[in-house]
Every structure is written in C-alpha cells, then in structure tokens.
N, C-alpha and C. Protein backbone atom coordinates (compact mmCIF):
# COMPACT_ATOMS: atom_id res chain seq x y z
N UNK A 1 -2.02 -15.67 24.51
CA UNK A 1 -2.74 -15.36 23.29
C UNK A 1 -2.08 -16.10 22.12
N UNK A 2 -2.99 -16.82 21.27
CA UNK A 2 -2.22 -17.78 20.19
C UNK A 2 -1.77 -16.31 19.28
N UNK A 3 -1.18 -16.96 18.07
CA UNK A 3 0.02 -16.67 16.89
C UNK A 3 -1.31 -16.08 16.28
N UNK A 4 -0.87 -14.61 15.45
CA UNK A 4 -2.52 -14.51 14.47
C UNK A 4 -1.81 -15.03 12.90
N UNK A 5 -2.32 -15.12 12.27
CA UNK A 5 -2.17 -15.33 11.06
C UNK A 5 -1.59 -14.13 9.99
N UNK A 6 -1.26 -14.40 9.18
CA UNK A 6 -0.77 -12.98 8.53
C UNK A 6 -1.67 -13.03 7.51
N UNK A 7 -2.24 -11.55 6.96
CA UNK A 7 -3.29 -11.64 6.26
C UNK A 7 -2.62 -11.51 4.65
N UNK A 8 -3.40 -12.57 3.84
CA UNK A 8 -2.27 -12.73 2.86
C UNK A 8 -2.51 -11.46 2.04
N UNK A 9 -4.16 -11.01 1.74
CA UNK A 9 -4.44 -10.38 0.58
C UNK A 9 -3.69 -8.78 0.71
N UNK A 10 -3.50 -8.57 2.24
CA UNK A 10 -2.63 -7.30 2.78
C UNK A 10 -1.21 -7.59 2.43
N UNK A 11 -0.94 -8.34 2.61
CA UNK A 11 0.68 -9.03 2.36
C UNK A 11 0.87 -9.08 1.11
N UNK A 12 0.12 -9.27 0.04
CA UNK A 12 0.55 -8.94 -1.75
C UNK A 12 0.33 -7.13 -1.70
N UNK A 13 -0.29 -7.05 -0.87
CA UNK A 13 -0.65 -5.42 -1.50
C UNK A 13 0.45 -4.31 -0.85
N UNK A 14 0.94 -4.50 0.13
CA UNK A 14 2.01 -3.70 0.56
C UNK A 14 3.22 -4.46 0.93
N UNK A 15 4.46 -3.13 0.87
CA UNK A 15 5.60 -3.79 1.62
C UNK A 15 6.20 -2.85 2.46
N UNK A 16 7.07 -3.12 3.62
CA UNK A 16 7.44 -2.15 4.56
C UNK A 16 9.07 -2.51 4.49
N UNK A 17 9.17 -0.57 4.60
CA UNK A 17 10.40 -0.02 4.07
C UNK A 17 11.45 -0.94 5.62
N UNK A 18 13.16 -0.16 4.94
CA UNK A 18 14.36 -0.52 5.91
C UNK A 18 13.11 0.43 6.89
N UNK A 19 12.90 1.32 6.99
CA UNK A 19 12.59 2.44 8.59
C UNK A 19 11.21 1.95 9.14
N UNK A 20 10.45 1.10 8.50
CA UNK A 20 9.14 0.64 9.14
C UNK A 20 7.91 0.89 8.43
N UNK A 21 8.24 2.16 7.48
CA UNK A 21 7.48 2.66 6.54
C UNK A 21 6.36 1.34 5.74
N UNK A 22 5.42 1.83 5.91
CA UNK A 22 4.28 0.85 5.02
C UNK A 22 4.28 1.27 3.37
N UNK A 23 4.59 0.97 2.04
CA UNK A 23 4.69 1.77 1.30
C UNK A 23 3.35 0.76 0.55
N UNK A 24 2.50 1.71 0.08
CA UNK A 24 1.75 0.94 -0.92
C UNK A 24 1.36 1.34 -2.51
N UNK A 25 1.30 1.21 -3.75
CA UNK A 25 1.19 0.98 -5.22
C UNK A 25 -0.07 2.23 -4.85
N UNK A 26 -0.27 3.30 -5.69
CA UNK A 26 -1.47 4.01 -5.88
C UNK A 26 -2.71 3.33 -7.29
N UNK A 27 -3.94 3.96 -6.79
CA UNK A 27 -4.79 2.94 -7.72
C UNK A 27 -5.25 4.22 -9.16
N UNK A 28 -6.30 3.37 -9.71
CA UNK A 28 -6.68 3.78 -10.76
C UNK A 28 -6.19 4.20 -11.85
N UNK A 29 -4.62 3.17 -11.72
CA UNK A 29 -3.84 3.66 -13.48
C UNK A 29 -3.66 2.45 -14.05
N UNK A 30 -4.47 1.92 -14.34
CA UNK A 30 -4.60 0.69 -15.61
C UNK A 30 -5.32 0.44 -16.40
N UNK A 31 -6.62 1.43 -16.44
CA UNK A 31 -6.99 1.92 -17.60
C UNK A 31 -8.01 2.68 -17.54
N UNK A 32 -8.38 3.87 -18.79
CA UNK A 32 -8.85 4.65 -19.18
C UNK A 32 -7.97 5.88 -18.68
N UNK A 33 -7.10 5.77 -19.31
CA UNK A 33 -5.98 6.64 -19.05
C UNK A 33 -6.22 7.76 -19.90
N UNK A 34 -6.85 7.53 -21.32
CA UNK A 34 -6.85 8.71 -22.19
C UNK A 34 -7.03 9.97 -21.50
N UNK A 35 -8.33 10.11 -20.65
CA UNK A 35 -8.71 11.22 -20.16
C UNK A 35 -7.91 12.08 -18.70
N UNK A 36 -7.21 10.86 -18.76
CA UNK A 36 -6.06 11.53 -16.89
C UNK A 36 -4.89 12.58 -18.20
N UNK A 37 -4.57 13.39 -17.32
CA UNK A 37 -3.40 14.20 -17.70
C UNK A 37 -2.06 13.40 -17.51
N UNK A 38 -1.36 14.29 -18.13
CA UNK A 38 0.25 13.23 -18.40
C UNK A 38 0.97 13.37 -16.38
N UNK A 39 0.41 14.48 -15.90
CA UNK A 39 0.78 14.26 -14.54
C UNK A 39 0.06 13.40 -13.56
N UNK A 40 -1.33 13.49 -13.64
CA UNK A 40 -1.84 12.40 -12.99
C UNK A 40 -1.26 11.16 -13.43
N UNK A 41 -1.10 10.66 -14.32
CA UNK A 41 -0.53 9.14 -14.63
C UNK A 41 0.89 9.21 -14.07
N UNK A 42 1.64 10.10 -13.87
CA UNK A 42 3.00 10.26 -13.60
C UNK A 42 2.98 10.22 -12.32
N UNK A 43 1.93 10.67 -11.83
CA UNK A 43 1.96 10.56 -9.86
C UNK A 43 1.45 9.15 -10.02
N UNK A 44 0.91 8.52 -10.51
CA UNK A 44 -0.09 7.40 -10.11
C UNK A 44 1.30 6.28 -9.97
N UNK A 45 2.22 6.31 -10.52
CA UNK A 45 3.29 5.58 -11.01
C UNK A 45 4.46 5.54 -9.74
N UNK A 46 3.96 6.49 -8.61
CA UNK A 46 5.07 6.37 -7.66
C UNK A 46 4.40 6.15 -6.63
N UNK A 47 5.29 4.98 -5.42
CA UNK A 47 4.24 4.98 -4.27
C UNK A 47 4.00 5.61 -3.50
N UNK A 48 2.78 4.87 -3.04
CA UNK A 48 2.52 6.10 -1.61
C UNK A 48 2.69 5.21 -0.05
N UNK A 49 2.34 5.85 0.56
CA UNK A 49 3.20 5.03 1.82
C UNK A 49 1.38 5.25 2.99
N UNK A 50 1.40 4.58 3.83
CA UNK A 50 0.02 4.49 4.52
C UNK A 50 0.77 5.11 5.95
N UNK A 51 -0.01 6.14 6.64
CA UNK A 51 0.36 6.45 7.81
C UNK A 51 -0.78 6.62 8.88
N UNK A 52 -0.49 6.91 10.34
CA UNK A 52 -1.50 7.00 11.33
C UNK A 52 -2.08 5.35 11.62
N UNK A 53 -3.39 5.52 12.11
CA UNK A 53 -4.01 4.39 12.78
C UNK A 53 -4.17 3.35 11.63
N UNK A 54 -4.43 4.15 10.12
CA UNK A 54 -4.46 2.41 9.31
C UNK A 54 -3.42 1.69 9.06
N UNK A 55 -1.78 2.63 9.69
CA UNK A 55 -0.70 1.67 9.21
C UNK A 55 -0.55 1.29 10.38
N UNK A 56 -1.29 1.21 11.37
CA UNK A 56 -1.37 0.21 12.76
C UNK A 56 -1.71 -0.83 12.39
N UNK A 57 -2.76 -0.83 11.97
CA UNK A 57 -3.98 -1.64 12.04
C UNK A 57 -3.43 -2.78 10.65
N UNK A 58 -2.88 -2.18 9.78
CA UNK A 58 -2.08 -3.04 8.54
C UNK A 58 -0.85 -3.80 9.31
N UNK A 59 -0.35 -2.91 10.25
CA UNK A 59 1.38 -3.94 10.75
C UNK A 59 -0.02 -5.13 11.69
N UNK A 60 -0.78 -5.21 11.98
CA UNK A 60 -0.97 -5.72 12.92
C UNK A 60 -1.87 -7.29 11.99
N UNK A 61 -2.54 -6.29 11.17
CA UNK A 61 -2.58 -8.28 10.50
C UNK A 61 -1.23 -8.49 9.43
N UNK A 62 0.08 -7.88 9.46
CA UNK A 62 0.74 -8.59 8.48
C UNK A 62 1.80 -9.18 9.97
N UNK A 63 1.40 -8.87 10.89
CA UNK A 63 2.36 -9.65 12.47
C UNK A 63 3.42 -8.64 12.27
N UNK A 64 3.50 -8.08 12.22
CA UNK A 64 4.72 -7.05 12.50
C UNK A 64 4.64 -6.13 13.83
C-alpha cells in the first residue's frame, strides 16, 4: 500500500499531545462576543482535545 499524504488543512487545525492526545482550539470566539457571558468566552479560550472514532480517523490522515 503506497505512503498517504498528510492532510494539511487537519494538520494546521490540531496538534497531538507527549501521550497521543489530539488537542484541538474550540470555535466561535472571535466575534460577537458581546452577547456570550464572561464564562463562555473563558471556556472558549482553553482546548479541547477530540476523542473516540474521530480521533482515529484524524491520526489517520495526519499519518500517525
């Protein structure tokens, strides 16, 4: 079976931890913030990490 390619637009969007961990940026905080609460913007600001079959399916087009 040839080499697959690594998928780039997945490859800017996440990175995987020292333990294997997929960690990825949470969305919808760059604008219209007025109306989010001071905690929603405060969670939005830490990552989140992808688990189960889509962080298969992510190691598998970044070749990992």
């Amino acid at each position: 079976m040839p080499k697959l390619k690594t998928h780039k637009g997945t490859a800017k969007r996440v990175k995987i931890s020292g333990t294997g961990k997929i960690i990825r940026e949470r969305a919808f905080g760059n604008h219209i913030l007025a109306k989010k609460s001071k905690a929603r913007k405060r969670n939005m600001k830490t990552a989140g990490s992808i688990n189960g079959k889509i962080a298969k399916n992510v190691k598998t087009v970044l070749g990992v």
